[in-house]
C-alpha atoms as a PDB file:
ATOM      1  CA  UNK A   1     -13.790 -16.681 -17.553  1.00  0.00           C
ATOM      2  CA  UNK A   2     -11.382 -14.402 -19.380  1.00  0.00           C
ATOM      3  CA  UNK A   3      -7.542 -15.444 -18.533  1.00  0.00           C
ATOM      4  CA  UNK A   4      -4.198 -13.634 -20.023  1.00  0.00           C
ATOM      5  CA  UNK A   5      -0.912 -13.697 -19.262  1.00  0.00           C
ATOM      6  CA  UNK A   6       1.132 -10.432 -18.101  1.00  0.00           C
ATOM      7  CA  UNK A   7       5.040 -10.247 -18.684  1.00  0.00           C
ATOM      8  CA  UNK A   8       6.607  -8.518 -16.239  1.00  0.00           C
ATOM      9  CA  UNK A   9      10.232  -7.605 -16.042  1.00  0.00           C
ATOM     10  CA  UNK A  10      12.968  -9.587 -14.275  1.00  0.00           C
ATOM     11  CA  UNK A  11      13.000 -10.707 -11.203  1.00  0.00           C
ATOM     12  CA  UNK A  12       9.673 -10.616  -9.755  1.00  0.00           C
ATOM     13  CA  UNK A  13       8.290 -12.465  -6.933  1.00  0.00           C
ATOM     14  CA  UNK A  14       4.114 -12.307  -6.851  1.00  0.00           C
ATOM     15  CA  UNK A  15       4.141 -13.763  -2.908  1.00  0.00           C
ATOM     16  CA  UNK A  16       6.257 -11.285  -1.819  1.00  0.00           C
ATOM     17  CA  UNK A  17       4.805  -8.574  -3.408  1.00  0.00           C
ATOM     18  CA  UNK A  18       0.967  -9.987  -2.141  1.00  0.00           C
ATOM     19  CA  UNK A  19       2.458 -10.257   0.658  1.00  0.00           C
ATOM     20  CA  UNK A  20       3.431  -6.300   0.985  1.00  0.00           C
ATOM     21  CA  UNK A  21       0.282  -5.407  -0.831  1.00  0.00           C
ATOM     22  CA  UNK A  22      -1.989  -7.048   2.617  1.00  0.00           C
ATOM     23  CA  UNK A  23       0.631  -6.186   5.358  1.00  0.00           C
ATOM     24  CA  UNK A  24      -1.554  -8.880   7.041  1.00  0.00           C
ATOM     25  CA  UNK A  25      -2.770 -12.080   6.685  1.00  0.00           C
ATOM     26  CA  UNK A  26      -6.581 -10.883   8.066  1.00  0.00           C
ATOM     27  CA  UNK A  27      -6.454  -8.734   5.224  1.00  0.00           C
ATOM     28  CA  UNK A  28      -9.802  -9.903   3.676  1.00  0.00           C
ATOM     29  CA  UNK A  29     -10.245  -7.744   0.098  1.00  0.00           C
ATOM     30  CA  UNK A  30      -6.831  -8.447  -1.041  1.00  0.00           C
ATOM     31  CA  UNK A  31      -6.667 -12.269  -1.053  1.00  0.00           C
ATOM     32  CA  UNK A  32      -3.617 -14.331  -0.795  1.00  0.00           C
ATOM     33  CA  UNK A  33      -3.593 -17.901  -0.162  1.00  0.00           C
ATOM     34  CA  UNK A  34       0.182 -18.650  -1.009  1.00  0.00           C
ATOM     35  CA  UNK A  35      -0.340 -19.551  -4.748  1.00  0.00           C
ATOM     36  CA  UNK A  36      -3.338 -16.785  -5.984  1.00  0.00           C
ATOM     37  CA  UNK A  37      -3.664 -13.094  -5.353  1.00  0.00           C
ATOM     38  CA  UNK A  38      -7.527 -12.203  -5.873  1.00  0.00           C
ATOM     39  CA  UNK A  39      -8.970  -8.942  -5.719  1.00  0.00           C
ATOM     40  CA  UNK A  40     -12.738  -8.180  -6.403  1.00  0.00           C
ATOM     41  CA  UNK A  41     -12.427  -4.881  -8.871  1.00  0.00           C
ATOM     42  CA  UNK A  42     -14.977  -2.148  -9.509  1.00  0.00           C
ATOM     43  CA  UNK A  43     -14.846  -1.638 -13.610  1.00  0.00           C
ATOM     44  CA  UNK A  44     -17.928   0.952 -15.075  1.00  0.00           C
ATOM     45  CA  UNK A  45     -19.483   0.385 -11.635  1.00  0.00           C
ATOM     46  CA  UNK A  46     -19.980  -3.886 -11.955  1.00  0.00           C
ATOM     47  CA  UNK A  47     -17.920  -6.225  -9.807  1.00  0.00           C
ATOM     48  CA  UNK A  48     -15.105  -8.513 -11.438  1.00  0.00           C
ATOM     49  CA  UNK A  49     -13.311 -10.754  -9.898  1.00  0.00           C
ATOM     50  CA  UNK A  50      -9.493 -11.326 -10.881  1.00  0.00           C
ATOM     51  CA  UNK A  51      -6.874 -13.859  -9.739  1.00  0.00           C
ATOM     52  CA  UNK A  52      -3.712 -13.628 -10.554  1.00  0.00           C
ATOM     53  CA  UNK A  53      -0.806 -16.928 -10.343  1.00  0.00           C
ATOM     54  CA  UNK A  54       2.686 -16.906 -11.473  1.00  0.00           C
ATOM     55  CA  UNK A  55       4.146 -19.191 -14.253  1.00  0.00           C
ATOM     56  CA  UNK A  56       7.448 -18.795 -14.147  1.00  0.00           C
ATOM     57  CA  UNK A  57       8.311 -15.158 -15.570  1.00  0.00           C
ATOM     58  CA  UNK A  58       5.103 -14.740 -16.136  1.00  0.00           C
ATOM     59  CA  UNK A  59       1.863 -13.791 -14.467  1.00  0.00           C
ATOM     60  CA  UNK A  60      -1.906 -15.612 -14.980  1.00  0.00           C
ATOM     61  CA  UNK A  61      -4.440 -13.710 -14.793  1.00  0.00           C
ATOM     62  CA  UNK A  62      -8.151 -14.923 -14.802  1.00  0.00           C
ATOM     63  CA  UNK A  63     -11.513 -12.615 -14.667  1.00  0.00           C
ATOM     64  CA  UNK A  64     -14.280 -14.143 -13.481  1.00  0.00           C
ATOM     65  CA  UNK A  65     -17.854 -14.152 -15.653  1.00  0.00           C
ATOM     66  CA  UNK A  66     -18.199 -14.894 -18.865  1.00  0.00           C
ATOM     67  CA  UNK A  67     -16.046 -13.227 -22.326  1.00  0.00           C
ATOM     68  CA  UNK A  68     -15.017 -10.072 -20.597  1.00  0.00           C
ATOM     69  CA  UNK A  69     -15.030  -6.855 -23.118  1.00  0.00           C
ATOM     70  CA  UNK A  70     -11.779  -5.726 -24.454  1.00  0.00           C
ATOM     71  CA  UNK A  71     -12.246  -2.210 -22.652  1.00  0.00           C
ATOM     72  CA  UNK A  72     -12.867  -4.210 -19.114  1.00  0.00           C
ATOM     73  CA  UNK A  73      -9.973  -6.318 -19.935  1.00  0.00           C
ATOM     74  CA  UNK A  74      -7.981  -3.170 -20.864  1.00  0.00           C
ATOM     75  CA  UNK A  75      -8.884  -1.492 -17.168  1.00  0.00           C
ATOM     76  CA  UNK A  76      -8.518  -4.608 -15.078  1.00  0.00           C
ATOM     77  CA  UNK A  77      -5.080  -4.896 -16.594  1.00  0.00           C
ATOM     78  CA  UNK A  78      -4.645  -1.698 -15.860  1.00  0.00           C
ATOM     79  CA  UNK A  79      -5.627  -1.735 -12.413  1.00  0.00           C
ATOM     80  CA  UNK A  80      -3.271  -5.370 -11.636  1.00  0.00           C
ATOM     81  CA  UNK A  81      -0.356  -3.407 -12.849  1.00  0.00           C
ATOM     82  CA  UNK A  82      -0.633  -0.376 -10.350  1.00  0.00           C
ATOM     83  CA  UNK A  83      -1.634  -3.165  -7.624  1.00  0.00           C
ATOM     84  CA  UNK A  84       1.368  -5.029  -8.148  1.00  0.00           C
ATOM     85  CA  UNK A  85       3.876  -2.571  -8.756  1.00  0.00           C
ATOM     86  CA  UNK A  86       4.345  -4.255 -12.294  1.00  0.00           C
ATOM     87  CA  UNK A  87       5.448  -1.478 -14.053  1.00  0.00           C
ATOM     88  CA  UNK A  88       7.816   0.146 -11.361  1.00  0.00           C
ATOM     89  CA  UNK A  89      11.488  -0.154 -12.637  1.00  0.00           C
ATOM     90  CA  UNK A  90      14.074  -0.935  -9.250  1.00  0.00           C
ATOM     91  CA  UNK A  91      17.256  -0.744 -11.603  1.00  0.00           C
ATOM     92  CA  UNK A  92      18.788   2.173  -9.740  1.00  0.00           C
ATOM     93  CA  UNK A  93      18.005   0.628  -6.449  1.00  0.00           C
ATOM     94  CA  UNK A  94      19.845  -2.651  -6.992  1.00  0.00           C
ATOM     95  CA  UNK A  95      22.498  -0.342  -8.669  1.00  0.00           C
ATOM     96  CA  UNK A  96      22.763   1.436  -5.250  1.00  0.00           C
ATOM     97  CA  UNK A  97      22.681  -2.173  -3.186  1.00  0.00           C
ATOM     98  CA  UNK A  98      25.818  -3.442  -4.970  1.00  0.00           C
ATOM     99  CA  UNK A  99      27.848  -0.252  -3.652  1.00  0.00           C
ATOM    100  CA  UNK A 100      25.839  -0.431   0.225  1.00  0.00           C
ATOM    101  CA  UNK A 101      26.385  -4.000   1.783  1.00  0.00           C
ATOM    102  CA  UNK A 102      22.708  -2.808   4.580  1.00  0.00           C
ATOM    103  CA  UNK A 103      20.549  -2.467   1.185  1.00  0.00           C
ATOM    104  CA  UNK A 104      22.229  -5.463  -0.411  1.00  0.00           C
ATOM    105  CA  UNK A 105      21.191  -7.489   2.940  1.00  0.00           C
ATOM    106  CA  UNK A 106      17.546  -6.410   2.285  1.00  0.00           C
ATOM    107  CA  UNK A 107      17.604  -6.500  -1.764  1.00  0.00           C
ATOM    108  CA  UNK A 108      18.956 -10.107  -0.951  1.00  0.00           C
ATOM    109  CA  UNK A 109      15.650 -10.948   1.148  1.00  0.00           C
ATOM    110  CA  UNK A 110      13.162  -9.228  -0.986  1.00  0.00           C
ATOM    111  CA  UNK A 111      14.622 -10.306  -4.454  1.00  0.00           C
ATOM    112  CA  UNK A 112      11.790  -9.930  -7.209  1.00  0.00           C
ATOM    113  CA  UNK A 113       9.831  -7.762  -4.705  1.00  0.00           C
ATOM    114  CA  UNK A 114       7.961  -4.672  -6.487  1.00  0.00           C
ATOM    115  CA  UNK A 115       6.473  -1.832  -4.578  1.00  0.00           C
ATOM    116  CA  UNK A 116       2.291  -2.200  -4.499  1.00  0.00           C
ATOM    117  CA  UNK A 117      -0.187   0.476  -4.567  1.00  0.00           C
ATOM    118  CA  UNK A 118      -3.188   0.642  -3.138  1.00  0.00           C
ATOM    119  CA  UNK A 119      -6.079   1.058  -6.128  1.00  0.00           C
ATOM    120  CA  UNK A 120      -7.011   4.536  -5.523  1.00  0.00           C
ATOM    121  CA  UNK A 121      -5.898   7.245  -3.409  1.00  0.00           C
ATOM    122  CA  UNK A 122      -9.266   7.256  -1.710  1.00  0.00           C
ATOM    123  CA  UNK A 123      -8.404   3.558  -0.895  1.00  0.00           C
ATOM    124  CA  UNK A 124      -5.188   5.143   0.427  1.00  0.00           C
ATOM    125  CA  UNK A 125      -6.351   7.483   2.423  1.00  0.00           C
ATOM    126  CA  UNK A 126      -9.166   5.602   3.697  1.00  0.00           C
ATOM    127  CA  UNK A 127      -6.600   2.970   5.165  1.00  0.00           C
ATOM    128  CA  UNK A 128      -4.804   5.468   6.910  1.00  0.00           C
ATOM    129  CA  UNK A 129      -7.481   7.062   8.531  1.00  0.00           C
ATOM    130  CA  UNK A 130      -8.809   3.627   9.730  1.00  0.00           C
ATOM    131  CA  UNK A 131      -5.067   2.875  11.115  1.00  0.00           C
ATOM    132  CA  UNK A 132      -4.157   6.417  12.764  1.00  0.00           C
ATOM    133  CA  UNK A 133      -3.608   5.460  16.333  1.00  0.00           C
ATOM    134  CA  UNK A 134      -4.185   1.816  16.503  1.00  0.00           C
ATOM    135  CA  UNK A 135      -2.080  -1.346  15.741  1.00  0.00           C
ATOM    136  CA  UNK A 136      -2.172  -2.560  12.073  1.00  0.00           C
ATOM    137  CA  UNK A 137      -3.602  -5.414  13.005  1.00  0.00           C
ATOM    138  CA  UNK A 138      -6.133  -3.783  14.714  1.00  0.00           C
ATOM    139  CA  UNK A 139      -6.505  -1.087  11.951  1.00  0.00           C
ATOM    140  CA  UNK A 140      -7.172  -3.886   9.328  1.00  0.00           C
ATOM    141  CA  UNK A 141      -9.932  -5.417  10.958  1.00  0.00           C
ATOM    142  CA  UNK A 142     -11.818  -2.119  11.194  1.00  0.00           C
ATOM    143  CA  UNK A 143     -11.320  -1.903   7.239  1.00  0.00           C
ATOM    144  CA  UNK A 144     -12.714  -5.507   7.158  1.00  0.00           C
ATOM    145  CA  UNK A 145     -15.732  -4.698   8.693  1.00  0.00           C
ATOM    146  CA  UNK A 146     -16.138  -1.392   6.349  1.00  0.00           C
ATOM    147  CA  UNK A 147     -15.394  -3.689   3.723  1.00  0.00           C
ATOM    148  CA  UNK A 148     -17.789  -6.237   4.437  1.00  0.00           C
ATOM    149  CA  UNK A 149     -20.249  -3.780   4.880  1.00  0.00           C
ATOM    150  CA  UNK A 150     -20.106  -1.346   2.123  1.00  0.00           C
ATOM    151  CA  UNK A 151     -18.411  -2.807  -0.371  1.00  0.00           C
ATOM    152  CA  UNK A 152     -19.803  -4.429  -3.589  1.00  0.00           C
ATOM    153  CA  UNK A 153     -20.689  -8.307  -2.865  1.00  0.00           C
ATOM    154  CA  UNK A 154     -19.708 -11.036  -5.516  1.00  0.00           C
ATOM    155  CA  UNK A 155     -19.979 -14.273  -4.006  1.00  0.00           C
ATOM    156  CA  UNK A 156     -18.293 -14.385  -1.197  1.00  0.00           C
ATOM    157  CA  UNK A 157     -16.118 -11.609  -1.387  1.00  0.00           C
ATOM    158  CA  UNK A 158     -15.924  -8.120  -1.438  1.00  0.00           C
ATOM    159  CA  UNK A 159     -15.013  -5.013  -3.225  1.00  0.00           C
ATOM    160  CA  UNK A 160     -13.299  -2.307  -1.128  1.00  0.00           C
ATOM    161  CA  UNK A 161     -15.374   0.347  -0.720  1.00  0.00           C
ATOM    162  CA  UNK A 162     -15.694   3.804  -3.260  1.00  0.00           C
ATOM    163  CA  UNK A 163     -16.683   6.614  -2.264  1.00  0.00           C
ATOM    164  CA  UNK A 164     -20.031   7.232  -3.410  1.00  0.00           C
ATOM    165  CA  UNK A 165     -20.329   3.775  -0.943  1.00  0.00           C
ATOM    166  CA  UNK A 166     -19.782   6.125   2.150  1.00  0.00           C
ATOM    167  CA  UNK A 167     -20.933   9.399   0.448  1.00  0.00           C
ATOM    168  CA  UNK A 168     -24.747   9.258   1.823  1.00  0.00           C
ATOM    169  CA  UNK A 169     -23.545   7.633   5.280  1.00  0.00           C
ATOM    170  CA  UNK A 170     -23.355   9.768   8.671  1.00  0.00           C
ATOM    171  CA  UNK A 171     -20.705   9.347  11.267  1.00  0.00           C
ATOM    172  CA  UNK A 172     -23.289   7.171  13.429  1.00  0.00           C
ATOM    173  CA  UNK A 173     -23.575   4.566  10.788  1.00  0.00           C
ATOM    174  CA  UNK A 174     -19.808   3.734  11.158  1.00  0.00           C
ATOM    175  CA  UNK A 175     -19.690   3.138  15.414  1.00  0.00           C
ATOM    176  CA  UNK A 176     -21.279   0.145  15.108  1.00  0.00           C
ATOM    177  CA  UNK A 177     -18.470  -0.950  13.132  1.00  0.00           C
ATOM    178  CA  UNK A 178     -15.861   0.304  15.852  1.00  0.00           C
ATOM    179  CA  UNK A 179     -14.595   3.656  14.613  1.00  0.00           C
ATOM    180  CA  UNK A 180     -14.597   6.699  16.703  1.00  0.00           C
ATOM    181  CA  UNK A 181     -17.183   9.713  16.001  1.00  0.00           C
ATOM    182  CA  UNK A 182     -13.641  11.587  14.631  1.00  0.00           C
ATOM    183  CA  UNK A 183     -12.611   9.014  11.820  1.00  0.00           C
ATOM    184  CA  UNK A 184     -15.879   8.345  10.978  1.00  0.00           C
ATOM    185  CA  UNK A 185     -16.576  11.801  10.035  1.00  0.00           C
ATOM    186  CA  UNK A 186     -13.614  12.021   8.122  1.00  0.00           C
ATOM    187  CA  UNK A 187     -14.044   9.209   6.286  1.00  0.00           C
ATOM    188  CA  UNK A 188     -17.264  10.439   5.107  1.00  0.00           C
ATOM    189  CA  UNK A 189     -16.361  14.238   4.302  1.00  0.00           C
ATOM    190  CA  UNK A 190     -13.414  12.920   2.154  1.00  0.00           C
ATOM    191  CA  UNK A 191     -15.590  10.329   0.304  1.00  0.00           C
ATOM    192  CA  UNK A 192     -18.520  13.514   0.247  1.00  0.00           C
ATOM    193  CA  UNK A 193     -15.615  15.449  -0.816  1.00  0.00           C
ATOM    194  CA  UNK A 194     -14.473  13.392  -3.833  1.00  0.00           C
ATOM    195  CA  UNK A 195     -17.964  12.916  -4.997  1.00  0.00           C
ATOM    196  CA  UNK A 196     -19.056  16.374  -5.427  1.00  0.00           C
ATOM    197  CA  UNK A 197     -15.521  17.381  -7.087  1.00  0.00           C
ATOM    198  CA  UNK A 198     -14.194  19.629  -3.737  1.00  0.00           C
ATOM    199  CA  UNK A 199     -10.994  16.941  -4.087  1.00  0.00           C
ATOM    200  CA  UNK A 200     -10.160  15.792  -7.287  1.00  0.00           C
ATOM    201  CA  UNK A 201      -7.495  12.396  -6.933  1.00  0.00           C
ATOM    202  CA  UNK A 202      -5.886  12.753 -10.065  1.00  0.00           C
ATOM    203  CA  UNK A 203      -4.687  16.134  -9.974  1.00  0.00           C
ATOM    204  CA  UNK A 204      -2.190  14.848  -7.762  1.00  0.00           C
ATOM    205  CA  UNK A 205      -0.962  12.139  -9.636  1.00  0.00           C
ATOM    206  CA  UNK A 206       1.637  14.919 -11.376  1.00  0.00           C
ATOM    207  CA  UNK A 207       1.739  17.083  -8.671  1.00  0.00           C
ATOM    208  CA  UNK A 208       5.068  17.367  -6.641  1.00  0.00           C
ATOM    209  CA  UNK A 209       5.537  15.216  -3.418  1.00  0.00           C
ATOM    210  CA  UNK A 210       5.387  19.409  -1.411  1.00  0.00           C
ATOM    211  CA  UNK A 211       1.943  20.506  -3.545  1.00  0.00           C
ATOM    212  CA  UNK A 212       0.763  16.628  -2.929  1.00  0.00           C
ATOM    213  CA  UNK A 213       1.592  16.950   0.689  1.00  0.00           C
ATOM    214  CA  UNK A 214      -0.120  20.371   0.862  1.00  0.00           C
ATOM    215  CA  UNK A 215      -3.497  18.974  -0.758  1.00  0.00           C
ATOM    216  CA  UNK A 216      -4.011  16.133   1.157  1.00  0.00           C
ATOM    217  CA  UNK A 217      -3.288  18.129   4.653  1.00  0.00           C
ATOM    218  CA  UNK A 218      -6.337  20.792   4.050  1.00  0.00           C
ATOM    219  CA  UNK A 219      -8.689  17.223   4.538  1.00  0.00           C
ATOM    220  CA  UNK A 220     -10.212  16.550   7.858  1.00  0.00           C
ATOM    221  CA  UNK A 221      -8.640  14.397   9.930  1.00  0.00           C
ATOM    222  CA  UNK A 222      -5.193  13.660   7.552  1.00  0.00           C
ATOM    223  CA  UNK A 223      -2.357  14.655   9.309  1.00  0.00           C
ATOM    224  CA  UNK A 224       1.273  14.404   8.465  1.00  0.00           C
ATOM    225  CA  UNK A 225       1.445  10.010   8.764  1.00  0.00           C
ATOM    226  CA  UNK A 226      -1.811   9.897   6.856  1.00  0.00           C
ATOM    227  CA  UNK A 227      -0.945  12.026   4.148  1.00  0.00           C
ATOM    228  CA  UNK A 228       2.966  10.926   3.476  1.00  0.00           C
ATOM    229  CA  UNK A 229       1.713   7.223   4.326  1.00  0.00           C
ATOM    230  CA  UNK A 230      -0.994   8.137   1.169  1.00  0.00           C
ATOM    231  CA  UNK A 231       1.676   9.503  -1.183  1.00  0.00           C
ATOM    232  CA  UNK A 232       3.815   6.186  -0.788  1.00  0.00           C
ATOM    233  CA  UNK A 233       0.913   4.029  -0.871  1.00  0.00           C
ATOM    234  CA  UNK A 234      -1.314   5.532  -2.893  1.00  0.00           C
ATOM    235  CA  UNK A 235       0.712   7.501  -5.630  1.00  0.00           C
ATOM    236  CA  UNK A 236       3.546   5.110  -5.374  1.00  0.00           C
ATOM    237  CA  UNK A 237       6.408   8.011  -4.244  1.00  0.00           C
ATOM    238  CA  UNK A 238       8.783   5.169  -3.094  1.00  0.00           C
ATOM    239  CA  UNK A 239      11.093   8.560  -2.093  1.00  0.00           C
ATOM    240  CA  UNK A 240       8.871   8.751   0.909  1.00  0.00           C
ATOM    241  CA  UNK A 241       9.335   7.259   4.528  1.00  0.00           C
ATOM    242  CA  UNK A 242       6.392   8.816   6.516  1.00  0.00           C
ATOM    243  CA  UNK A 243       8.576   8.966   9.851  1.00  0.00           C
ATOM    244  CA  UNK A 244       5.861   9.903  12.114  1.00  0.00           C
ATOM    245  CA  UNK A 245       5.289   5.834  12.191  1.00  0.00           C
ATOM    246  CA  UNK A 246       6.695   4.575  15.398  1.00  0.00           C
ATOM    247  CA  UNK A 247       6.812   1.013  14.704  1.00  0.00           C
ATOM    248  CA  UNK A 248       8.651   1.599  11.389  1.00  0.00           C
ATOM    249  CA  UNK A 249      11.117   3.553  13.235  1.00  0.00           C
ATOM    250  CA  UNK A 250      11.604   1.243  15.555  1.00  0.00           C
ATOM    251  CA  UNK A 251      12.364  -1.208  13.154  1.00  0.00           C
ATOM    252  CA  UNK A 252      15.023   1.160  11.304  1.00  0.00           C
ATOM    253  CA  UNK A 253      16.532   1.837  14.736  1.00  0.00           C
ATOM    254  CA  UNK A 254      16.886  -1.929  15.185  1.00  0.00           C
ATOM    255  CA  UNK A 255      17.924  -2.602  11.960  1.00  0.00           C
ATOM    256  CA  UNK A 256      20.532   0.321  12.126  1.00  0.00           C
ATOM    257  CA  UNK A 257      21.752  -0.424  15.298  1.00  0.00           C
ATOM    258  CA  UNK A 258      21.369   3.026  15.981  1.00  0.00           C
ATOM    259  CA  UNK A 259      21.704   4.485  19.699  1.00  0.00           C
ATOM    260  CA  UNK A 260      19.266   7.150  20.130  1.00  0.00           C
ATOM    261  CA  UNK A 261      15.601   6.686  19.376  1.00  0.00           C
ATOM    262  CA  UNK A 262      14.859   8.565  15.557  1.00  0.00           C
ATOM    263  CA  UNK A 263      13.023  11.098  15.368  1.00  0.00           C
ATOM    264  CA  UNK A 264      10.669  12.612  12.428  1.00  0.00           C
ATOM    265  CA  UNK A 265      13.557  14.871  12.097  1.00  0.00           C
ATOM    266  CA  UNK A 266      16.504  12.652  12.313  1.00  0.00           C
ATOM    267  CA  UNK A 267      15.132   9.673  10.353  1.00  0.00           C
ATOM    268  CA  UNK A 268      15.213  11.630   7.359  1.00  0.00           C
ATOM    269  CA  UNK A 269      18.516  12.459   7.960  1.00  0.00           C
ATOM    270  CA  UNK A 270      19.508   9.073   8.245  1.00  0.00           C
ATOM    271  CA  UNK A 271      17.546   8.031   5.405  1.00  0.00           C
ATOM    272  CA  UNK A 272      19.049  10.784   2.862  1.00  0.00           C
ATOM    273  CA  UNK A 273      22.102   8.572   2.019  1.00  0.00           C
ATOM    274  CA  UNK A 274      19.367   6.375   0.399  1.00  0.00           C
ATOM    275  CA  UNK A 275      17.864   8.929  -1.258  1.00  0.00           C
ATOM    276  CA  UNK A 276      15.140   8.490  -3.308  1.00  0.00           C
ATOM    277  CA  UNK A 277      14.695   5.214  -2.217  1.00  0.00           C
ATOM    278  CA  UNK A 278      12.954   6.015   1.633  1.00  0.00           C
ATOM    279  CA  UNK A 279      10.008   4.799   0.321  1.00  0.00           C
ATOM    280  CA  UNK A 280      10.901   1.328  -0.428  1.00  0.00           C
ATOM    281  CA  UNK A 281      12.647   0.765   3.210  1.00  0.00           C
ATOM    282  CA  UNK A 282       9.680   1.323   4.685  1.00  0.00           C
ATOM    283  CA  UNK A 283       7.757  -1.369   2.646  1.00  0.00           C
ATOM    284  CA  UNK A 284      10.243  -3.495   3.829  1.00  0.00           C
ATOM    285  CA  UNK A 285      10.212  -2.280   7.524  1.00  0.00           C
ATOM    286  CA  UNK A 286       6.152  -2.888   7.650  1.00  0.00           C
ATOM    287  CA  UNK A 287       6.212  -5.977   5.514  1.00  0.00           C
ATOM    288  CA  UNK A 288       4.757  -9.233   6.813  1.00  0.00           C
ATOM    289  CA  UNK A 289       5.410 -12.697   5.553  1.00  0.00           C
ATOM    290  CA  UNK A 290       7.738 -15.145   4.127  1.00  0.00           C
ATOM    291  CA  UNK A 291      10.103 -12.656   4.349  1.00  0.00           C
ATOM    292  CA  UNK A 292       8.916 -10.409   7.184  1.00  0.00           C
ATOM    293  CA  UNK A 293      10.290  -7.115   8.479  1.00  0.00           C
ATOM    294  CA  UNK A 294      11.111  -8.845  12.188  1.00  0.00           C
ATOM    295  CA  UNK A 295      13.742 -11.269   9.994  1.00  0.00           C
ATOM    296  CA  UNK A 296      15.199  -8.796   8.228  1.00  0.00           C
ATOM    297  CA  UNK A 297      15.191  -5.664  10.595  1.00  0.00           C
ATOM    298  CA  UNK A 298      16.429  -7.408  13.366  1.00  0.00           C
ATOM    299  CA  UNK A 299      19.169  -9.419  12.050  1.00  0.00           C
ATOM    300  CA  UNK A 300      22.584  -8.550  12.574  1.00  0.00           C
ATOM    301  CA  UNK A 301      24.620  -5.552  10.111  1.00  0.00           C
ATOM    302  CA  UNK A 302      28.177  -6.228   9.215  1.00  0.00           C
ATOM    303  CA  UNK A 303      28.644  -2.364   8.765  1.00  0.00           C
ATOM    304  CA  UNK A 304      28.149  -1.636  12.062  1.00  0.00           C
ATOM    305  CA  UNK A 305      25.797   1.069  13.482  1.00  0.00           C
ATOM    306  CA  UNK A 306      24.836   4.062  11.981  1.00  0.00           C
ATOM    307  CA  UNK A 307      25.751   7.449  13.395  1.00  0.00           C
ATOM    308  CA  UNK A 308      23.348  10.588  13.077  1.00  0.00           C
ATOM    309  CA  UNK A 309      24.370  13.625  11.177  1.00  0.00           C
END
């Protein structure tokens, strides 16, 4: 085994953060068992498996085998960073939480909390796809299963899925594993897609939240959710809320005291005084754990409720 330590800045909480990162504990490819994050990683196409701990300000982590190369060192490294949210700086948030007394009740809560990514847009996109419709619970058991079985096996655990892993598949492979005819196809044309270079990822890593947007909504099956929801959580735009979640704006109602039910419409309007910082309330609306979304977006507001512009 291969172990290093990573230094991230002040404060940071790894449970929370794992915590985020699963959005539930039946979350089986992203491992947390309230003292180690693991996550089975796809470097130059072989499996590694890395665990992560914290030590005080610092993290632990450990790759499993024997001496790992510098180069897979370099890219697993690389990969716990954007999982962790490692390298996202929250300075002008908790600026803005020490001049709004709702943010400071939820900066308060989630102290040392940084915004996770998933490891690839595909992985992004594939989880919203699996979700549209259903319950996240529910949604997280059908990417178990896909998990399970097409993802790359070490040990006991699993690697989530890439898209050559669904490239070959047709829709009917997928209903055994409980997906509708319509999300199975679309997982498969996007993974098809990616694979023979008709969507290229990375182009928009740069590209602005509107020509990101755009890209993602020509794929079959993404709608509006799927694509914003893929922007947060898969390019890491914490300026996006993507409103057309009911649950989430449920929770902002409650948590707002607001009135009237929100709208797509009206819940950015409400969320522009917070501006760019959407993103991150709906991480902590949709959050499950120690310091779950229920606690926090339920409790009571000393600044009494929001009105609508």
């Amino acid at each position: 085994m291969t172990s290093f330590r990573i230094t991230p800045s002040q404060p940071f909480r790894l449970d929370l953060t794992a915590w985020v990162l699963r959005r539930r504990p039946n979350n089986t490819w992203d491992s947390w068992d309230g003292e180690t994050y693991r996550r089975v990683l796809i470097i130059d196409g072989s499996p590694v498996e890395a665990s992560v701990v914290q030590a005080g300000d610092e993290l632990v982590a450990t790759l499993s085998g024997g001496r790992v190369p510098r180069r897979i060192k370099a890219q697993a490294t690389a990969g716990l960073r954007k999982l962790l949210g490692i390298d996202v700086d929250l300075s002008a948030f908790h600026r803005l939480t020490k001049r709004d007394p709702r943010l400071a009740q939820i900066a308060k809560r989630f102290r040392g909390f940084r915004p996770p990514r998933f490891l690839t847009l595909f992985e992004a996109l594939v989880n919203g796809i699996a979700c549209q419709r259903l319950s996240l619970t529910v949604g997280i058991i059908l990417l178990n299963r896909l998990v399970e079985r097409y993802g790359y096996k070490l040990g006991d655990r699993y690697a989530f899925p890439e898209p050559k892993d669904l490239s070959l598949l047709e829709p009917e492979n997928l209903l055994p594993l409980g997906y509708r005819h319509n999300k199975a196809r679309s997982l498969i044309e996007l993974a098809r897609a990616i694979c023979d270079g008709r969507f290229q990822p990375a182009s928009l890593e740069d590209a602005t939240n509107d020509a990101a947007l755009a890209s993602l909504l020509q794929l079959r099956g993404i709608g509006r959710w799927t694509a914003e929801y893929a922007l947060l959580r898969g390019l890491g735009r914490t300026d996006v809320f993507p409103a057309d979640d009911i649950g989430a704006r449920n929770n902002l109602e409650k948590w707002l005291h607001l009135r009237k039910p929100l709208t797509y419409d009206s819940t950015e309007r409400v969320l522009s005084k917070w501006a760019p910082f959407a993103g991150l309330i709906y991480l902590f609306s949709s959050a499950a754990g120690p310091a779950g979304a229920v606690g926090i977006f339920s409790a009571s507001s000393t600044s009494g409720p929001v009105k609508l512009a």
